[in-house]
C-alpha atoms as a PDB file:
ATOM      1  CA  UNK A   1     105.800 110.825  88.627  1.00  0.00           C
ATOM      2  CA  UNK A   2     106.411 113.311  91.605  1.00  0.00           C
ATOM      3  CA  UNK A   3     103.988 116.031  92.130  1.00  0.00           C
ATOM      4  CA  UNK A   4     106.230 119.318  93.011  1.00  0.00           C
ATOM      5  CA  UNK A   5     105.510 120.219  96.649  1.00  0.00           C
ATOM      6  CA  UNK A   6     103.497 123.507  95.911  1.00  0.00           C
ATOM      7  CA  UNK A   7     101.353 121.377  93.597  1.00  0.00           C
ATOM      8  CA  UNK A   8     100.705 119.026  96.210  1.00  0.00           C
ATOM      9  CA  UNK A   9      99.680 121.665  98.939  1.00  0.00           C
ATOM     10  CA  UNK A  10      97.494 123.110  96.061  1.00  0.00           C
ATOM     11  CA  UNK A  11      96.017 119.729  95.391  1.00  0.00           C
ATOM     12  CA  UNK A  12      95.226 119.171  99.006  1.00  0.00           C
ATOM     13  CA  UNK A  13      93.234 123.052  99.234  1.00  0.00           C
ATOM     14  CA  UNK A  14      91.106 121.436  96.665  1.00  0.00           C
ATOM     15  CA  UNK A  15      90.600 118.629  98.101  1.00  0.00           C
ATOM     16  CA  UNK A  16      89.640 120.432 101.060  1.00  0.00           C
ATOM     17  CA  UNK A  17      87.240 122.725  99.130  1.00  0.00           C
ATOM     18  CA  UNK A  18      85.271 119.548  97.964  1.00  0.00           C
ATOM     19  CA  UNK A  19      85.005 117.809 101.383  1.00  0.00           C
ATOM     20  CA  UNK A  20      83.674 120.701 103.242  1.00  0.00           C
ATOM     21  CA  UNK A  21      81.480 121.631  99.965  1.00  0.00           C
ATOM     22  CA  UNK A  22      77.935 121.568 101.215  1.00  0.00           C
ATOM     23  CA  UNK A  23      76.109 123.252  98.045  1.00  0.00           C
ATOM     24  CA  UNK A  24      75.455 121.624  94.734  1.00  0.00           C
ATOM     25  CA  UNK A  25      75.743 124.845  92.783  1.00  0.00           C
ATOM     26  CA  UNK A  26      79.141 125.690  94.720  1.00  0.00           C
ATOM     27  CA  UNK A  27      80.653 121.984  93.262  1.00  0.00           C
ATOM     28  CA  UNK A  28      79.100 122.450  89.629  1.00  0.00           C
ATOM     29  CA  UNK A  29      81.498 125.565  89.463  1.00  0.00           C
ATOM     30  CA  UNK A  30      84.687 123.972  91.013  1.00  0.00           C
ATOM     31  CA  UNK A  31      83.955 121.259  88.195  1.00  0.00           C
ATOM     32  CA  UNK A  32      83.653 123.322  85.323  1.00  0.00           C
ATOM     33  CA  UNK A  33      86.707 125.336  86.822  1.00  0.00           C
ATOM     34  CA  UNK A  34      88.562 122.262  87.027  1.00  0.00           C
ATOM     35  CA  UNK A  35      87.628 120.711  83.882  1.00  0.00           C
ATOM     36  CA  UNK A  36      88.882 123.544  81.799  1.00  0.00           C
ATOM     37  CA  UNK A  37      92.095 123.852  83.297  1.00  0.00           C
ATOM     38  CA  UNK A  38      92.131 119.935  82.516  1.00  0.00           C
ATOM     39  CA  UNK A  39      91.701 120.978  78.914  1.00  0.00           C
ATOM     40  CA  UNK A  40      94.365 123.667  78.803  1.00  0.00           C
ATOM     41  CA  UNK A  41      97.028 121.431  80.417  1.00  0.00           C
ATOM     42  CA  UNK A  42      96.142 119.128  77.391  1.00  0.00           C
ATOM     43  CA  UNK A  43      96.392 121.705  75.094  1.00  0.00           C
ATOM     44  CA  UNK A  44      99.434 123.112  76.349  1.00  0.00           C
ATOM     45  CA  UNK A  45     101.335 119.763  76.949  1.00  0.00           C
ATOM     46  CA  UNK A  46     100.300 118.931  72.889  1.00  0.00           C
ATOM     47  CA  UNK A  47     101.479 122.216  72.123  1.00  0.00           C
ATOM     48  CA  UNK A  48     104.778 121.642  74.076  1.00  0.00           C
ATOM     49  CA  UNK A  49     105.269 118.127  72.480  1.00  0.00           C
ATOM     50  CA  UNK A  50     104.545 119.859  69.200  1.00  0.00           C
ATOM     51  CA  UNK A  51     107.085 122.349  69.351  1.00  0.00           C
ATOM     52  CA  UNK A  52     109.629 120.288  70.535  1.00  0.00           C
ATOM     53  CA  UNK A  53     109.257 118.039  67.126  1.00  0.00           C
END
């Protein structure tokens, strides 16, 4: 599957953000950031799929 240009810029800011990430506590919170949004993408795909039945 093709990640949509914006998306990939986006992904590679991250990416960024956890190379040059120097403090623990500063990667903790990009990790709980990112795992939520993990969780809602679920959520919203399932609720997508859902609606679509």
């Amino acid at each position: 599957m093709e990640i949509p240009l914006h998306q990939q810029f986006e992904k590679q800011r991250l990416q960024g953000v956890v190379h040059r990430a120097t403090d623990l506590a500063e990667l903790k919170g990009l990790t709980q950031q990112l795992i939520d949004l993990y969780f809602k993408q679920k959520a919203a795909t399932a609720w997508v799929i859902a609606d679509k039945s």
